[in-house]
Protein backbone atom coordinates (compact mmCIF):
# COMPACT_ATOMS: atom_id res chain seq x y z
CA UNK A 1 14.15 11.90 -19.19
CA UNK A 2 14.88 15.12 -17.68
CA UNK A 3 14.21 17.60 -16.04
CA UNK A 4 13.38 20.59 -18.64
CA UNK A 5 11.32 18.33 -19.99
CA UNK A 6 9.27 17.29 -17.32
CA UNK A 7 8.82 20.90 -16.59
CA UNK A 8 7.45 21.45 -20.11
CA UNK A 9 5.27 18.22 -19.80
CA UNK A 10 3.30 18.96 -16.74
CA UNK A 11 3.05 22.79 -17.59
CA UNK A 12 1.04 21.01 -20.99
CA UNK A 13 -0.91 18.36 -19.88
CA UNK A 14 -2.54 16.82 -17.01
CA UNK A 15 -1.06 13.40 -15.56
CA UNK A 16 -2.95 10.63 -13.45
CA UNK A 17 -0.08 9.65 -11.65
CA UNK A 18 3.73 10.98 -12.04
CA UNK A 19 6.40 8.87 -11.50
CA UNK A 20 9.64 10.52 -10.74
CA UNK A 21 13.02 10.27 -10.17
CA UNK A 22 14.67 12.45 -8.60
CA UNK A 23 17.90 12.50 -9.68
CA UNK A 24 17.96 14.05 -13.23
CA UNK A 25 20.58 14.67 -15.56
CA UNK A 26 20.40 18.35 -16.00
CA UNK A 27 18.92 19.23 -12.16
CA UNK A 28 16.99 17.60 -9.43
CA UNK A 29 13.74 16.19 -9.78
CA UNK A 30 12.38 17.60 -6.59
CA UNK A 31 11.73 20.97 -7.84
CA UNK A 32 9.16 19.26 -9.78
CA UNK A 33 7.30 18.76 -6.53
CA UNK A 34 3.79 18.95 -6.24
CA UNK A 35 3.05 18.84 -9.65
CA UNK A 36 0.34 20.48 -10.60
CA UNK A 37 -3.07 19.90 -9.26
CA UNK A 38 -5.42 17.93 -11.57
CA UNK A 39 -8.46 20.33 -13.79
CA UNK A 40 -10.77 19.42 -10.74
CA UNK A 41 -8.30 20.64 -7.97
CA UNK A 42 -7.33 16.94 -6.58
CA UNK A 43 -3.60 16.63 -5.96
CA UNK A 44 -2.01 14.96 -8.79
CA UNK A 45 -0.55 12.01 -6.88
CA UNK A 46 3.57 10.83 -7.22
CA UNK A 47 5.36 7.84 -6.57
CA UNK A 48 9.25 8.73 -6.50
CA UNK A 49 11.16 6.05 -7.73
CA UNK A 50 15.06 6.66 -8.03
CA UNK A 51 17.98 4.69 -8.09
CA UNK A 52 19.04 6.58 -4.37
CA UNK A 53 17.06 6.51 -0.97
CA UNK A 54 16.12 9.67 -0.30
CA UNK A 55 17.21 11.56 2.65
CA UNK A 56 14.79 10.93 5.75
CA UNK A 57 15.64 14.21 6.77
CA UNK A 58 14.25 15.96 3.43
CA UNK A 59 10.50 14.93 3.44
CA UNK A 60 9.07 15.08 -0.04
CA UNK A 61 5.15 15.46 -0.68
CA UNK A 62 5.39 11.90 -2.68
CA UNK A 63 2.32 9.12 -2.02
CA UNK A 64 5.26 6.36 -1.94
CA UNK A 65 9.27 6.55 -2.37
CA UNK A 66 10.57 3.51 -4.13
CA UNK A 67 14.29 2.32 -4.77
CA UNK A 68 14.80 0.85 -8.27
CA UNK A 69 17.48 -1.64 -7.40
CA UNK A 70 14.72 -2.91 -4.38
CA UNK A 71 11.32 -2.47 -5.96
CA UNK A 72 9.93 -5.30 -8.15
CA UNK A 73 7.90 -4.82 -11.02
CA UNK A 74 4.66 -6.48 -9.04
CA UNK A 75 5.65 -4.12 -6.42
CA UNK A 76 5.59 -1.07 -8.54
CA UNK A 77 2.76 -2.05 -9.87
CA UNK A 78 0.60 -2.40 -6.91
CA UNK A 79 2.38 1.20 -5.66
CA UNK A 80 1.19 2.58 -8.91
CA UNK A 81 -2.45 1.39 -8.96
CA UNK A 82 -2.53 2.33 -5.13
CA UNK A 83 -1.63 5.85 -5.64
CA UNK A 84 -3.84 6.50 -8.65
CA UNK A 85 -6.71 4.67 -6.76
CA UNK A 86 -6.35 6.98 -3.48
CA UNK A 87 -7.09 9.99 -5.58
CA UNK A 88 -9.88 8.67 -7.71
């Protein structure tokens, strides 16, 4: 829900997939980028999905960028089991 806690999260554990959006209450969400590599060294793969485009001028090290108001749930879904199957 933000992004202190994010921080905290993926100092703790290691994620699959993150899913982020970028613009956080209490900063911006791209500071989070990359997130920390996975225990074997494989990227840790992210799927930004925000309630904004994102600048086209500002690239981001995301595997897809995804407006909420535009993105179906099928669609997130099939983003989601993309990314995580890429890296697998």
């Amino acid at each position: 829900r933000t992004l202190s806690e994010a921080k905290r999260l993926l100092a703790q554990e290691e994620f699959d997939l993150v899913v982020l959006d970028i613009f956080l209450p209490d900063g911006d969400g791209e500071d989070l980028l990359p997130p920390p590599a996975r225990k074997d060294g494989s990227p840790t793969p992210v799927i930004v999905f925000s309630v904004k485009g994102i600048s086209k001028h500002k690239p981001l090290n995301a595997n897809a960028v995804l407006v909420k108001s535009r993105t179906s749930n099928e669609v997130l879904l099939e983003t989601i089991k993309t990314a995580i199957n890429a890296n697998t």
